[in-house]
Structures are given as structure tokens and as C-alpha cells.
C-alpha atoms as a PDB file:
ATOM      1  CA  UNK A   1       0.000   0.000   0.000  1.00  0.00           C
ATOM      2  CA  UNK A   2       1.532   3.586  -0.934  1.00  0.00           C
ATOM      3  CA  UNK A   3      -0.244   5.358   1.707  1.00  0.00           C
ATOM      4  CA  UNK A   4      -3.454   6.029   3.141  1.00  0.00           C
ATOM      5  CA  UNK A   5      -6.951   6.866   1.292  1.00  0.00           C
ATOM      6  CA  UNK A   6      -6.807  10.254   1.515  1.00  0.00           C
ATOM      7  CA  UNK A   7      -2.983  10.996   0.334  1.00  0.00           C
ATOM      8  CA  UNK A   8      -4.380  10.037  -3.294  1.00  0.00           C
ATOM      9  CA  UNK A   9      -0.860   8.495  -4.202  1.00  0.00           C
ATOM     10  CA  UNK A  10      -2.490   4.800  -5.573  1.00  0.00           C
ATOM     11  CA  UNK A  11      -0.335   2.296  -6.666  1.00  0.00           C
ATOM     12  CA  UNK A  12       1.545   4.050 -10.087  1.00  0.00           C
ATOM     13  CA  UNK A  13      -0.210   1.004 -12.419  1.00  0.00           C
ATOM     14  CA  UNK A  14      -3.305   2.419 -11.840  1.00  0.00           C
ATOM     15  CA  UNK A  15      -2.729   5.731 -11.961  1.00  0.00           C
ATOM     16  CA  UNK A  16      -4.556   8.687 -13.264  1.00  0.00           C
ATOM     17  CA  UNK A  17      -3.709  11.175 -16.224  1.00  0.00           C
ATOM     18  CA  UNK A  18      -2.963  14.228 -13.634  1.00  0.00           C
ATOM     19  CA  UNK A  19      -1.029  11.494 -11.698  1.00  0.00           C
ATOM     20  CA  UNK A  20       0.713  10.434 -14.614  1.00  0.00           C
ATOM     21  CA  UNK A  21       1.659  13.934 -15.798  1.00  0.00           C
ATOM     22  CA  UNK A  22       2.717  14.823 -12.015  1.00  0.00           C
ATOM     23  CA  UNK A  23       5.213  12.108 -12.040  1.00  0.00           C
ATOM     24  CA  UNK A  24       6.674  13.408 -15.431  1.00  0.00           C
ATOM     25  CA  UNK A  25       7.286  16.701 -14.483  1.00  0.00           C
ATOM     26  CA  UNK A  26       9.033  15.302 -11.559  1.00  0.00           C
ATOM     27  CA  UNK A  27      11.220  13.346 -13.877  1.00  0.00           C
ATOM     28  CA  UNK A  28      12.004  15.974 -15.772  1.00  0.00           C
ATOM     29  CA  UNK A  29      12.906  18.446 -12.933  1.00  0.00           C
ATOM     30  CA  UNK A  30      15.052  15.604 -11.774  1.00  0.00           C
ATOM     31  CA  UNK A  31      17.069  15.805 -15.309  1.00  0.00           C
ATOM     32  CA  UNK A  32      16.499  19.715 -15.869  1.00  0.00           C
ATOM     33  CA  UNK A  33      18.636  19.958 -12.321  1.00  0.00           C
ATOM     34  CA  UNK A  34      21.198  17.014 -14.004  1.00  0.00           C
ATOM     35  CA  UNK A  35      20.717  15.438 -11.173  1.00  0.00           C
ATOM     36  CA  UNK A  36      21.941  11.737 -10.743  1.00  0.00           C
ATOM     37  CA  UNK A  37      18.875   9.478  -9.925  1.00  0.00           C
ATOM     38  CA  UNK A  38      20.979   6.446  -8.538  1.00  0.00           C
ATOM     39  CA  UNK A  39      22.762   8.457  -5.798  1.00  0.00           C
ATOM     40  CA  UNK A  40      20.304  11.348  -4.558  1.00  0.00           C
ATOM     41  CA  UNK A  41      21.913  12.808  -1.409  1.00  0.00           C
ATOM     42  CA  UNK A  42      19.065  13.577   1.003  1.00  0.00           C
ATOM     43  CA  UNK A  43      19.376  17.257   0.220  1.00  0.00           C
ATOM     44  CA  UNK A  44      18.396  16.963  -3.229  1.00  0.00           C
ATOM     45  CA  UNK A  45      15.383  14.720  -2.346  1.00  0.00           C
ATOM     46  CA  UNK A  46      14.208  17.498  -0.018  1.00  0.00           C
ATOM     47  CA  UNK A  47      14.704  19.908  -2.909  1.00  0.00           C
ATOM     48  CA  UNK A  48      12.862  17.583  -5.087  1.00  0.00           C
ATOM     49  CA  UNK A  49       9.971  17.067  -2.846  1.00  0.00           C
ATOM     50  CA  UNK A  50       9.466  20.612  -2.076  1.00  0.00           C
ATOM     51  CA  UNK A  51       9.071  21.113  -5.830  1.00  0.00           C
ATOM     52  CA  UNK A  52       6.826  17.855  -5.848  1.00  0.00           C
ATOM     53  CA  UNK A  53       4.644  19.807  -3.358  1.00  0.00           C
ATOM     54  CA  UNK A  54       4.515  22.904  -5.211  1.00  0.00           C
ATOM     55  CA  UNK A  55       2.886  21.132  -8.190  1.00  0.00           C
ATOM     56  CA  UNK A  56      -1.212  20.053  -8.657  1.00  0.00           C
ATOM     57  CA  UNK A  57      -3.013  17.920  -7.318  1.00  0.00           C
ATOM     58  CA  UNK A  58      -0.248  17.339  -4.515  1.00  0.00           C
ATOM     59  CA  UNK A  59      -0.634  20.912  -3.393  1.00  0.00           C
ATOM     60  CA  UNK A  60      -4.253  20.789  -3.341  1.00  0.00           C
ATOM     61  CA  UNK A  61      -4.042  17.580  -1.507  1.00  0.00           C
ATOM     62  CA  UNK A  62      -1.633  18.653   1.044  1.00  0.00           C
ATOM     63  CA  UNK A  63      -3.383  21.870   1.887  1.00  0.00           C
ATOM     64  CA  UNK A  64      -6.902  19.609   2.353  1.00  0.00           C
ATOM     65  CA  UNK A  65      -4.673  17.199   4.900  1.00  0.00           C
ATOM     66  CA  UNK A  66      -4.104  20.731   6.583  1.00  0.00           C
ATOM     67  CA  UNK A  67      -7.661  21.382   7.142  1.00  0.00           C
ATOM     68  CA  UNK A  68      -9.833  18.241   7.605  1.00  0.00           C
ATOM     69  CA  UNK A  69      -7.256  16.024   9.253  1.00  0.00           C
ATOM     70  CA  UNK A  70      -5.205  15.474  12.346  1.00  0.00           C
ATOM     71  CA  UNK A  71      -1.750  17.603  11.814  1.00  0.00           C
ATOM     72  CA  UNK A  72       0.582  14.307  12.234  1.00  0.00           C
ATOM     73  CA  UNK A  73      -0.999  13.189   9.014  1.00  0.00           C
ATOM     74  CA  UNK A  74       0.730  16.243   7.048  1.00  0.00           C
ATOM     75  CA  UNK A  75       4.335  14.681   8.272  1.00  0.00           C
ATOM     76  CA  UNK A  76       3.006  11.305   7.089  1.00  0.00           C
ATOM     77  CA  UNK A  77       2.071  12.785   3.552  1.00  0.00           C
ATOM     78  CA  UNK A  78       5.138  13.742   3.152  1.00  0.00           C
ATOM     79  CA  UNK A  79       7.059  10.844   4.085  1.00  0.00           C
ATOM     80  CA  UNK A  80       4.831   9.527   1.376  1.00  0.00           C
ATOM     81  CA  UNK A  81       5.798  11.779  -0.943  1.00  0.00           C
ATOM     82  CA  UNK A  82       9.603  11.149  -0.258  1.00  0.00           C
ATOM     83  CA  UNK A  83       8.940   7.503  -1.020  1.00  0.00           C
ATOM     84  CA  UNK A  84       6.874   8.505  -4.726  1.00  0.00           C
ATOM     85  CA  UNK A  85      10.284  11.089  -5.406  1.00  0.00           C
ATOM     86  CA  UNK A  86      12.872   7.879  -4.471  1.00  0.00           C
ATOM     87  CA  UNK A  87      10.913   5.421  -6.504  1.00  0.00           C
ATOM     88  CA  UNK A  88      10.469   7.912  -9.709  1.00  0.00           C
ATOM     89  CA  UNK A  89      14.482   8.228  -9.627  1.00  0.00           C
ATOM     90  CA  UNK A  90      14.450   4.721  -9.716  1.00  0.00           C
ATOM     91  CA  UNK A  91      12.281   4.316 -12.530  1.00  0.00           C
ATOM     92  CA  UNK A  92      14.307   7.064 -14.168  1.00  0.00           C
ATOM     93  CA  UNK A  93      17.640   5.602 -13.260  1.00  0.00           C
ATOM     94  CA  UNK A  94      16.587   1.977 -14.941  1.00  0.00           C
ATOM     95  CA  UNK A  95      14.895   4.235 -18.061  1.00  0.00           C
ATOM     96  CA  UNK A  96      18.538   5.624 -18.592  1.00  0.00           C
ATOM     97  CA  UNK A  97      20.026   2.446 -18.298  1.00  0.00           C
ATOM     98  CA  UNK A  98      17.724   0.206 -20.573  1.00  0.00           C
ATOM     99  CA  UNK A  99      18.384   3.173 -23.073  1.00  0.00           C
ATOM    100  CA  UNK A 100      21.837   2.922 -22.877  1.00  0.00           C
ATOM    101  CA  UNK A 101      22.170  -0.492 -22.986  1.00  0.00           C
ATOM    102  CA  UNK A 102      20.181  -0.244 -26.389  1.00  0.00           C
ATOM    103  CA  UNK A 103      22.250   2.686 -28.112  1.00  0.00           C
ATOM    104  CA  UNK A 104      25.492   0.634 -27.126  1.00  0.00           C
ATOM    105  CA  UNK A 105      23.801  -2.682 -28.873  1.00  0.00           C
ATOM    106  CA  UNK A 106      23.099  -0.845 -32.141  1.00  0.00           C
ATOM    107  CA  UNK A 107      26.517   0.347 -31.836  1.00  0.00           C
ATOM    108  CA  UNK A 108      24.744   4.412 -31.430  1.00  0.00           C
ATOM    109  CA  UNK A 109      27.846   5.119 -29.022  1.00  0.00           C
ATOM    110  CA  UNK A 110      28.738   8.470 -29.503  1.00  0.00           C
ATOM    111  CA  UNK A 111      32.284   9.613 -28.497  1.00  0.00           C
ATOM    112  CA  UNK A 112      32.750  12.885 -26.668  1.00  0.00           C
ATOM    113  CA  UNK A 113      34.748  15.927 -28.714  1.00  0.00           C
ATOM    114  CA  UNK A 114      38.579  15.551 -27.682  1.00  0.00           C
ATOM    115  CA  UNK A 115      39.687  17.557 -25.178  1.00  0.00           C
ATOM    116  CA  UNK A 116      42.194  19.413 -27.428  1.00  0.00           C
ATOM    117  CA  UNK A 117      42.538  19.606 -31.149  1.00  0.00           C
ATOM    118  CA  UNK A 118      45.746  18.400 -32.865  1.00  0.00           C
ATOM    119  CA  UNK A 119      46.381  20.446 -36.416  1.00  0.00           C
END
């Protein structure tokens, strides 16, 4: 179970188009900040969370968890949250490998410029 009924974070199969689109902008703050997804210091989750929280429907959610429920449930949302950001640089972190692992197999391997020219 990801968390309870009222966090709205189901299980990421069944997710939802605002979900879904949630999770992608996440992704691509995570690459926008070239962050690497396979060692996130605990800084840069924090970062990545308070953008996370920033962003619809999370900040709707969070701000209804305010009002209608018991405060320790706000803390709990967020350790929720923290979970969703690790798990999404997962998923990122295998994405960039499965698509490396491809471009080396079709032999796409691009070298980087030299560091110096020779004329």
C-alpha cells in the first residue's frame, strides 16, 4: 500500500492522467537539475519534494490534509511523498540504463569531442 486513502498516491499502475503527468514533471525536474537518480543525497530529495509539493493535485491535496485532518498526518504525507520522489528516480535511473544499454547494442555510441585539437 503507498499510503493512506486520503494521500491520493495509488499504486503508479493504476494511476490517473494528472497522476501520470505529475510524475513526469518530476522526472524531468530531476534531469532539468542534471541530477543523478541512482545516488540522490538527502538534500536533493528534499529539494525535489518541495518542488513535488509545489505542483497540482499534490498541493491541493496537502493543503486539504491541513484542514480536515489530524496535523501528524501532514508529516506522514510527506514521508509519502519522499517515497513517490525515491521510486520515480528509480524508474528514471533503470529508463537511462535500458536506453543505454540499447544505443550501445546498435553500436549508437557516440564519443565525446577531444579535449584538445591536434592540427
Amino acid at each position: 500500500m503507498y499510503a493512506k486513502s486520503w494521500s491520493e498516491f495509488k499504486h503508479p499502475r493504476g494511476a490517473s492522467s494528472v497522476y501520470t503527468t505529475w510524475r513526469e514533471q518530476i522526472k524531468a525536474y530531476i534531469i532539468a537539475r542534471l541530477l543523478d537518480p541512482g545516488r540522490l543525497t538527502e538534500l536533493q530529495v528534499d529539494s525535489i519534494v518541495s518542488f513535488a509539493s509545489s505542483l497540482s493535485p499534490v498541493k491541493e491535496r496537502s493543503e486539504l490534509i491541513k484542514s480536515q485532518y489530524h496535523p501528524d498526518d501532514v508529516g506522514e504525507f510527506i514521508r509519502h511523498l519522499k517515497i513517490l520522489v525515491k521510486d520515480l528516480a528509480k524508474e528514471l535511473q533503470t529508463s537511462n540504463k535500458r536506453q543505454k544499454a540499447g544505443r550501445d547494442l546498435r553500436g549508437d555510441v557516440v564519443e565525446p569531442p577531444p579535449k584538445y585539437y591536434q592540427y
